[in-house]
Protein backbone atom coordinates (compact mmCIF):
# COMPACT_ATOMS: atom_id res chain seq x y z
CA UNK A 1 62.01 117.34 80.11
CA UNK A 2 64.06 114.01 80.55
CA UNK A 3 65.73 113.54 83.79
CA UNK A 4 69.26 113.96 83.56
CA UNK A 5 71.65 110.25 83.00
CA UNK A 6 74.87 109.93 85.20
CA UNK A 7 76.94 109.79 82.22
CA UNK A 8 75.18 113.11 81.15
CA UNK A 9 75.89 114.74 84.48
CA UNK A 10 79.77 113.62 85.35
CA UNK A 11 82.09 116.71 84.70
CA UNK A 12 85.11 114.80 84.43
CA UNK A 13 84.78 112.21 81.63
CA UNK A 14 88.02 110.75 81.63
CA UNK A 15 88.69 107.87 83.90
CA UNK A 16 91.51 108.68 86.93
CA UNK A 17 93.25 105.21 87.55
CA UNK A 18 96.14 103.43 89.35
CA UNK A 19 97.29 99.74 89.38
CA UNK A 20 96.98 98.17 93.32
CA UNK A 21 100.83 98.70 94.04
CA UNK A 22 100.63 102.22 93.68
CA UNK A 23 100.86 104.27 97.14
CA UNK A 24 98.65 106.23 98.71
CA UNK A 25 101.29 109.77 98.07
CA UNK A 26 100.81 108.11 94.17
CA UNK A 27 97.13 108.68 94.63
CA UNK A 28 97.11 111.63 96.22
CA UNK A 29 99.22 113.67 93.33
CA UNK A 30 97.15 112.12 90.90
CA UNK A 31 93.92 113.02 92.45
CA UNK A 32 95.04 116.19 92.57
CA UNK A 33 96.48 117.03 89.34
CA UNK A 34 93.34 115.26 88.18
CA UNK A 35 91.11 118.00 90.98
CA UNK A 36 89.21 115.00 91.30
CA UNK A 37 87.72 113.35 94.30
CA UNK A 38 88.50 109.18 93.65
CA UNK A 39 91.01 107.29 91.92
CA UNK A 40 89.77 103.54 90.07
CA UNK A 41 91.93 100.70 91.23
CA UNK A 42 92.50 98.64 87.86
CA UNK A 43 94.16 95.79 87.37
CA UNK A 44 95.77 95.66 83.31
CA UNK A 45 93.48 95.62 80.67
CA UNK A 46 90.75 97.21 83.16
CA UNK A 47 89.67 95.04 85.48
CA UNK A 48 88.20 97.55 88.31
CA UNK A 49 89.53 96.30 91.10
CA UNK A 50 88.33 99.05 93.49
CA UNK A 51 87.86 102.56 94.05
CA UNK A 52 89.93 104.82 96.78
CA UNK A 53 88.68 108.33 97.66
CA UNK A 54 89.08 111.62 99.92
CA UNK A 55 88.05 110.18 102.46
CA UNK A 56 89.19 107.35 102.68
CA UNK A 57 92.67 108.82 102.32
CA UNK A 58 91.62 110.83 105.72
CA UNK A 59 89.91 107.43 107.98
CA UNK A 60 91.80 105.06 106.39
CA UNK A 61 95.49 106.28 106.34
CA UNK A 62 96.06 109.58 108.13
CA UNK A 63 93.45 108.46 110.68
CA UNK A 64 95.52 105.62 111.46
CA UNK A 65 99.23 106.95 111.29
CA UNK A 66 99.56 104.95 108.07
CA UNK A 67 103.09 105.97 105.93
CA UNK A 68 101.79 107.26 102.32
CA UNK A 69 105.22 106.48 100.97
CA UNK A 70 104.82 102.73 102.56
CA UNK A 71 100.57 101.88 101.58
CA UNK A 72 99.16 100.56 98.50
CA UNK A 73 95.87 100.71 97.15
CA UNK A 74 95.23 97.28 97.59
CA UNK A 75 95.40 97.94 101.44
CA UNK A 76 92.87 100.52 101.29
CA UNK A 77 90.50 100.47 98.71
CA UNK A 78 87.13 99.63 98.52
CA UNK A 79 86.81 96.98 96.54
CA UNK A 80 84.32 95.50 94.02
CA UNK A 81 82.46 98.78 93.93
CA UNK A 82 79.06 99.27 92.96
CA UNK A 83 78.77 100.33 89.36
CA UNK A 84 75.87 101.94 87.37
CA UNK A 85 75.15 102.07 83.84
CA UNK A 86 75.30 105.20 81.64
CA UNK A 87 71.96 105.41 81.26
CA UNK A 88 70.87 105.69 84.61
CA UNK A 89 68.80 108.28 85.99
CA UNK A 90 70.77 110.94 88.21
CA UNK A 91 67.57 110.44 90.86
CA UNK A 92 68.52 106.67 90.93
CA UNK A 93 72.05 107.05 91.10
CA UNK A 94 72.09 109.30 94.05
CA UNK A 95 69.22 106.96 95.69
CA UNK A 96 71.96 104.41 95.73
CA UNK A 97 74.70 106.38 97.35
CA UNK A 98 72.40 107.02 99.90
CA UNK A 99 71.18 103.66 101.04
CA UNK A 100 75.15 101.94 100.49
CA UNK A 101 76.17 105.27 102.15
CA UNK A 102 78.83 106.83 99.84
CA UNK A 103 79.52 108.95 97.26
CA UNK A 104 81.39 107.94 93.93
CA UNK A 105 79.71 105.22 91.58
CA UNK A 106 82.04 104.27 88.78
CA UNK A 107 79.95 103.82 85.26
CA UNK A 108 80.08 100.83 83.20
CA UNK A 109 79.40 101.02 79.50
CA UNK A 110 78.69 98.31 77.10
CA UNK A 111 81.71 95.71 76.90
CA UNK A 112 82.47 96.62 80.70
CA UNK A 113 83.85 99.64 79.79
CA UNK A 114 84.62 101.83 82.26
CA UNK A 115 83.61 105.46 81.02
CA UNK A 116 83.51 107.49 84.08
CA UNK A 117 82.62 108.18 88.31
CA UNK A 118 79.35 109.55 88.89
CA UNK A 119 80.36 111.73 92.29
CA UNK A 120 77.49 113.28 94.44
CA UNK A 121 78.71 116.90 93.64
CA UNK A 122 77.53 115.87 89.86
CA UNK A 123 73.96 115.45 91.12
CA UNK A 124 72.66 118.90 91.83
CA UNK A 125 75.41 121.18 90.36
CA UNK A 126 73.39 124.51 90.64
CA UNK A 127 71.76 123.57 94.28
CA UNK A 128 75.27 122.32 95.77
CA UNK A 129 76.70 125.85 94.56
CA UNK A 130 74.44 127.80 95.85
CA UNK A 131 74.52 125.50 99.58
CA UNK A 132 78.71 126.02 99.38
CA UNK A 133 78.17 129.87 98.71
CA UNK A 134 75.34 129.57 101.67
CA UNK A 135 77.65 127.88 103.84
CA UNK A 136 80.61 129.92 103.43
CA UNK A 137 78.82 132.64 104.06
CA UNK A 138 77.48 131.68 107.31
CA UNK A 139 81.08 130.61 108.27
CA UNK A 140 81.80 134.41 107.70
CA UNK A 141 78.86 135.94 109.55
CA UNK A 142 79.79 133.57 112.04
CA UNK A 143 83.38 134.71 112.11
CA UNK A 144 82.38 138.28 112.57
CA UNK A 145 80.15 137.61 115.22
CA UNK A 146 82.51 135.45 117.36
């Protein structure tokens, strides 16, 4: 059996986007509404400027005091992400996060088209559910035992 493609494996496949001047409490309500874990930076048409995530809502503005109401996306993102075809190979995709060290890789179709974020949590669906059921359930044993 074929190896499954990022585009394949992505559960959202809509593309979560704000413009650079949007603020980081912007983001956050989107990203939640969205239950999604990043938020493209585009610049009109779609020019990705950069990607903003989780966590780098937590080290890059709460960490630091930052005012949500006050921050943009330009001041945080990451920019110029690393993007991936449709096409490629879940295996690849995730051998890439882990050498760059991170988690979301927006995918480019033909034209430039952005079509989607290939997140780690859409590598291993079935293994990653079973580890969060494993884990929570050590966090209760381990609540029970003190």
């Amino acid at each position: 059996m074929a190896e499954r493609t990022v585009f394949q494996s992505i559960s959202l496949k809509h593309v979560v986007s704000l413009g650079p001047r949007a603020t980081v409490r912007e983001a956050a309500g989107v990203m939640t509404r969205a239950n999604c874990s990043s938020v493209l930076i585009l610049e009109p048409p779609n020019s990705l400027l950069g990607i903003v995530t989780e966590r780098d809502l937590m080290t890059r503005v709460l960490a630091k005091a930052l005012d949500p109401e006050r921050t943009t996306m330009r001041e945080i993102m990451t920019p110029n992400p690393v993007c991936v075809p449709p096409d490629t190979r879940v295996s690849d995709a995730v051998l890439i996060m882990i050498e760059k060290g991170f988690r979301h890789l927006p995918i480019i179709g033909p034209a430039g088209k952005i079509i989607g974020v290939f997140s780690v949590r859409d590598a291993l669906p079935r293994e990653i559910g079973t580890a969060l059921n494993q884990a929570e359930f050590n966090e209760q044993v381990n609540d029970v035992l003190g």
